[in-house]
C-alpha atoms as a PDB file:
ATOM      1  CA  UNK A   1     -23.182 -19.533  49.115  1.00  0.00           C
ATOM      2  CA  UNK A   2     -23.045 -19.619  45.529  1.00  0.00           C
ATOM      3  CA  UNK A   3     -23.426 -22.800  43.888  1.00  0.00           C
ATOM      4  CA  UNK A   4     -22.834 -22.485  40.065  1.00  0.00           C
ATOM      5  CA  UNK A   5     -22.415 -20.202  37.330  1.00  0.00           C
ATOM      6  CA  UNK A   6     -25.913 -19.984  36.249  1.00  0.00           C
ATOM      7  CA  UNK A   7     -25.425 -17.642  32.791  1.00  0.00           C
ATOM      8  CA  UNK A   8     -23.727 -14.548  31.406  1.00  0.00           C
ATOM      9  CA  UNK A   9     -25.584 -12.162  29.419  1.00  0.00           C
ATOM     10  CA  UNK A  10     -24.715 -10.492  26.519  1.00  0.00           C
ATOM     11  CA  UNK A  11     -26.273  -7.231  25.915  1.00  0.00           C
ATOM     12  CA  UNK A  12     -27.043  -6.688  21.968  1.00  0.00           C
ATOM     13  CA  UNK A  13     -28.674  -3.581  22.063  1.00  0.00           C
ATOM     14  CA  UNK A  14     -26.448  -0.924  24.114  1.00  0.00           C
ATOM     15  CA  UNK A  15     -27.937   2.562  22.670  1.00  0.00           C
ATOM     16  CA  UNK A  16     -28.855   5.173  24.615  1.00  0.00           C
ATOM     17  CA  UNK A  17     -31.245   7.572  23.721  1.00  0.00           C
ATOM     18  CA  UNK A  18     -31.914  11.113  25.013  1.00  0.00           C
ATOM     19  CA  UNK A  19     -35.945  11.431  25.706  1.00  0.00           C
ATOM     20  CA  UNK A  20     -35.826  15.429  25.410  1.00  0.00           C
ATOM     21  CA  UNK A  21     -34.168  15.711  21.380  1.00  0.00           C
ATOM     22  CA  UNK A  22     -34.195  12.201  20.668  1.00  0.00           C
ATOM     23  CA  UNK A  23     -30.791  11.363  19.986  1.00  0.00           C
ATOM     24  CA  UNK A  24     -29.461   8.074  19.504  1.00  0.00           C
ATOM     25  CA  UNK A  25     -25.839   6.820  20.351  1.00  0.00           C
ATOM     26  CA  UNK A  26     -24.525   3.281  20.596  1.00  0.00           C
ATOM     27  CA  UNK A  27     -24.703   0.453  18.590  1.00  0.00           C
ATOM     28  CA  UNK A  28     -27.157  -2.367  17.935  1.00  0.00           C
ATOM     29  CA  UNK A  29     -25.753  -5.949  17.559  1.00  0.00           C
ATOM     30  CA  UNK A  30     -27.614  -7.825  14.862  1.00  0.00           C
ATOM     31  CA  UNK A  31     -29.483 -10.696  16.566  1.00  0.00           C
ATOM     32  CA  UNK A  32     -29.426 -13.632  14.363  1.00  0.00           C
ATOM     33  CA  UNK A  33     -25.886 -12.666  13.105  1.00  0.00           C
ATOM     34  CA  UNK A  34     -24.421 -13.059  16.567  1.00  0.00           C
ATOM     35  CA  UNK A  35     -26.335 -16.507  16.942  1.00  0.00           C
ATOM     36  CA  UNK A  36     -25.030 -17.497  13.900  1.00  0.00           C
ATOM     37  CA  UNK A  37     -21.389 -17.063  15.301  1.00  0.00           C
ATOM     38  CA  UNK A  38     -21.830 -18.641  18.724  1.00  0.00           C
ATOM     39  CA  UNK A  39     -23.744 -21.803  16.596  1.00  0.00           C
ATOM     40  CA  UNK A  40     -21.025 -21.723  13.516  1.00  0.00           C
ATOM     41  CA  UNK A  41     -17.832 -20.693  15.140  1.00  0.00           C
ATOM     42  CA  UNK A  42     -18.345 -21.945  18.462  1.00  0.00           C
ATOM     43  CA  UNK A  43     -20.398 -24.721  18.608  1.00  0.00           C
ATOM     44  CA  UNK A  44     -23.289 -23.839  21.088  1.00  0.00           C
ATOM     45  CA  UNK A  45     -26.955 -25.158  20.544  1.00  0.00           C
ATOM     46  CA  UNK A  46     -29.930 -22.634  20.884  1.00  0.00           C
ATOM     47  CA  UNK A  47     -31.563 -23.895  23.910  1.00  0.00           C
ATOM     48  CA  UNK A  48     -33.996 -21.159  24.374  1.00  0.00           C
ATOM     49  CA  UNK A  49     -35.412 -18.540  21.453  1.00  0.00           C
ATOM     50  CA  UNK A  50     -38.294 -16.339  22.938  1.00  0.00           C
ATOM     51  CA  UNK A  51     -39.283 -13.045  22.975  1.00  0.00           C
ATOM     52  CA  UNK A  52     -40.623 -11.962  26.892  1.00  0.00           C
ATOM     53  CA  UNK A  53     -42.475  -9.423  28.390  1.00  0.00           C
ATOM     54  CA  UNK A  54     -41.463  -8.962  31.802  1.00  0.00           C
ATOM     55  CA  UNK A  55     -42.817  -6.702  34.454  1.00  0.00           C
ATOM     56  CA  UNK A  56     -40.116  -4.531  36.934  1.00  0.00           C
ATOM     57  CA  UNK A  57     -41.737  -1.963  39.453  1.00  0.00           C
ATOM     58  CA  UNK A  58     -45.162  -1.299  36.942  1.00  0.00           C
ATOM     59  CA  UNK A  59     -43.045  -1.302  33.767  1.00  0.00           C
ATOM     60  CA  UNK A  60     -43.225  -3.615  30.591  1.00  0.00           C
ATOM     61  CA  UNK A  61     -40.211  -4.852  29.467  1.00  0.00           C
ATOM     62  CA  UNK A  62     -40.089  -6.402  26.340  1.00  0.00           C
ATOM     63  CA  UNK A  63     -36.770  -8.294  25.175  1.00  0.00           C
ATOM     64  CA  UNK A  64     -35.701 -10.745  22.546  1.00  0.00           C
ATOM     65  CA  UNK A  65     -33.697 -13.673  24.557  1.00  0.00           C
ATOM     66  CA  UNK A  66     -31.386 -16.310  22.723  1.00  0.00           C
ATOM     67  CA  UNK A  67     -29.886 -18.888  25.102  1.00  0.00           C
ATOM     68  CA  UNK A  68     -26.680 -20.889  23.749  1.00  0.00           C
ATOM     69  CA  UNK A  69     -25.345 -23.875  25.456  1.00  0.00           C
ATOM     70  CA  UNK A  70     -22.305 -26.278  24.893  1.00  0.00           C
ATOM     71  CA  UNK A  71     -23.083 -29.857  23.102  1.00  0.00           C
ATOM     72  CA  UNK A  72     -24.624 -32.084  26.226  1.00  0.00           C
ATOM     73  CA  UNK A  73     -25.361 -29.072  28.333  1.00  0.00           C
ATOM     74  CA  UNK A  74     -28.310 -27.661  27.251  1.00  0.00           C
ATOM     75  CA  UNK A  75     -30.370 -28.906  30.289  1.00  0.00           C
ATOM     76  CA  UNK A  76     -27.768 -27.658  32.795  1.00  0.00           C
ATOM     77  CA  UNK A  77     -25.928 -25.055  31.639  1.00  0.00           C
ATOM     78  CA  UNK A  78     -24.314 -22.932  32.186  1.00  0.00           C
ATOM     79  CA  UNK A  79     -25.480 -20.735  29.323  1.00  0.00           C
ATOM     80  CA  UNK A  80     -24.712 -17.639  27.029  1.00  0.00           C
ATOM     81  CA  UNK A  81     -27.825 -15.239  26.379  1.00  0.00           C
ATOM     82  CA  UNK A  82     -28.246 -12.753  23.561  1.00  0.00           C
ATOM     83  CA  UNK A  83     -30.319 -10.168  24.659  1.00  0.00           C
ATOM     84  CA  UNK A  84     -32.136  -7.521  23.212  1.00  0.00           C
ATOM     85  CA  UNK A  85     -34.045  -5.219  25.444  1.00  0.00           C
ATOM     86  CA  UNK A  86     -33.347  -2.566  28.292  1.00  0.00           C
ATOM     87  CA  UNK A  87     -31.642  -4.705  30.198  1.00  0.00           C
ATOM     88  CA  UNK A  88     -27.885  -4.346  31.291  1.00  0.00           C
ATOM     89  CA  UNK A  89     -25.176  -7.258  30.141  1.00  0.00           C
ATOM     90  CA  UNK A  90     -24.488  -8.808  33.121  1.00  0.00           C
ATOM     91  CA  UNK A  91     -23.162 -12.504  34.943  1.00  0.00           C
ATOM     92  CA  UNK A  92     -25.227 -14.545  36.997  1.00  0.00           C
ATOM     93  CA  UNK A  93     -24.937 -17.115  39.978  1.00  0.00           C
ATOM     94  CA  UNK A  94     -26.959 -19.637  41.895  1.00  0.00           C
ATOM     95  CA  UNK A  95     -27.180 -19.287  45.605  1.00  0.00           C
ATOM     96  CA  UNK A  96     -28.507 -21.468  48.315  1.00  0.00           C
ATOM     97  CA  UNK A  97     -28.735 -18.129  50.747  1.00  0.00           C
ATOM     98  CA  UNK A  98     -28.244 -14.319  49.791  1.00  0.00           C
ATOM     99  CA  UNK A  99     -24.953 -13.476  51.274  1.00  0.00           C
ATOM    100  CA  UNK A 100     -24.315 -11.458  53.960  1.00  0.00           C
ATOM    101  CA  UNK A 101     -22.479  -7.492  54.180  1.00  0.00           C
ATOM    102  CA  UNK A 102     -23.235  -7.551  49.974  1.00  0.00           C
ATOM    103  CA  UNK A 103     -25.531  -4.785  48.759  1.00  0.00           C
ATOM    104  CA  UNK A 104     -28.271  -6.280  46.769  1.00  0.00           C
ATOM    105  CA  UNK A 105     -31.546  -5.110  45.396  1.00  0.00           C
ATOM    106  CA  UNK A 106     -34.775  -6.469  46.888  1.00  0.00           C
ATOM    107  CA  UNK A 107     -35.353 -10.107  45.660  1.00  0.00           C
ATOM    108  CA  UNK A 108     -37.710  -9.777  42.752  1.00  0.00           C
ATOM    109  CA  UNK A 109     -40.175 -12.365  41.416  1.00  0.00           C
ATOM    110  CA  UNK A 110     -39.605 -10.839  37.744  1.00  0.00           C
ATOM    111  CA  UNK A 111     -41.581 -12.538  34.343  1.00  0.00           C
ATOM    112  CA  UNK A 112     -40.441 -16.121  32.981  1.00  0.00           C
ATOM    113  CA  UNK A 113     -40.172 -17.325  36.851  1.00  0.00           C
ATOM    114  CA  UNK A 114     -43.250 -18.166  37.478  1.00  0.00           C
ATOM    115  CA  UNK A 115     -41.789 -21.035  39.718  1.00  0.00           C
ATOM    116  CA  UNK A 116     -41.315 -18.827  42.551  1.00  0.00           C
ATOM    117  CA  UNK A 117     -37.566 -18.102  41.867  1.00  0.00           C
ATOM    118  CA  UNK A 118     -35.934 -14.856  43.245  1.00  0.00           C
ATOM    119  CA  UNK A 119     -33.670 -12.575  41.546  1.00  0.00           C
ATOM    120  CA  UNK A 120     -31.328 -10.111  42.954  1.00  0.00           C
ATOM    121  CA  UNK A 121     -28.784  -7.998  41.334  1.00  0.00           C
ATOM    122  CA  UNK A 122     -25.930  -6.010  42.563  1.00  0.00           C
ATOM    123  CA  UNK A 123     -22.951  -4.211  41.194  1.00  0.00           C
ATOM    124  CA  UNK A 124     -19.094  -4.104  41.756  1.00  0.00           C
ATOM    125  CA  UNK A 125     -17.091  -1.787  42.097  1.00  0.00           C
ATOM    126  CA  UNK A 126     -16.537  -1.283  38.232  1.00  0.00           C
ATOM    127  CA  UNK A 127     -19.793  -0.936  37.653  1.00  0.00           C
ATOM    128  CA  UNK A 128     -20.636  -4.556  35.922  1.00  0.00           C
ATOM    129  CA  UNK A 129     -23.802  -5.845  37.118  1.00  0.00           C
ATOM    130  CA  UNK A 130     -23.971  -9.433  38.697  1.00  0.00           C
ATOM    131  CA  UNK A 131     -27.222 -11.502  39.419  1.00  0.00           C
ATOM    132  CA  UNK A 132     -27.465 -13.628  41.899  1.00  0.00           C
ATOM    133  CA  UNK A 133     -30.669 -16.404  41.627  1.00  0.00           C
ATOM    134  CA  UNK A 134     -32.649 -18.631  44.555  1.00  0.00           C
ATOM    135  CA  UNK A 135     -34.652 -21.468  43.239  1.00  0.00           C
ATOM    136  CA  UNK A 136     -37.376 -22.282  45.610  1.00  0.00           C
END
């Protein structure tokens, strides 16, 4: 059962690159220019301003994370991130259980939840990633 929107994700670095000639197509957001609009324009607070490694199946990932949050919800959420790194934009929910007949991946324990918490994502049928998080 879902319980809240935990967070959406907003991708800022969407290139793809081809590892045979090298090749570069996409575009890269500029970081601090689209936390400056979310802060200016909008009126979110930064909440959270790291750079992580995580680890996913014996690979480093290394990302830039920016977490946004409305005036008197910065300790609840939900929250906007701005993230850099080889990660997909996606939207993300808290759940009590993992729900039934849904395809997920295997829960993960992945870097910055060192609390136990599990991650799963899935996908629908568009093709936009969801996450789906169980706090222990």
């Amino acid at each position: 059962m879902i319980t809240n929107f935990r967070h959406t994700c907003i991708q800022t670095d969407n290139r793809q690159r081809c590892p045979k000639c090298g090749f570069t197509e996409g575009y890269k957001q500029n970081l601090p220019l689209m936390r400056a609009f979310y802060e200016d324009a909008m009126g979110l607070n930064v909440v959270y301003n790291s750079e992580e490694t995580w680890e996913w199946n014996n690979t480093q990932l290394k990302f830039t994370i920016i977490k946004l949050a409305a005036p008197g919800q910065e300790k609840t959420g939900p929250y906007l991130e701005l993230v850099d790194g080889p990660w997909g934009a996606h939207v993300a929910f808290s759940v009590d259980e993992w729900p039934e007949n849904v395809q997920l991946s295997t829960p993960k324990k992945i870097g910055g939840h060192d609390d136990g918490t599990e991650v799963r994502f899935g996908m629908d049928v568009a093709g936009n990633m969801f996450e789906l998080v169980k706090e222990k």
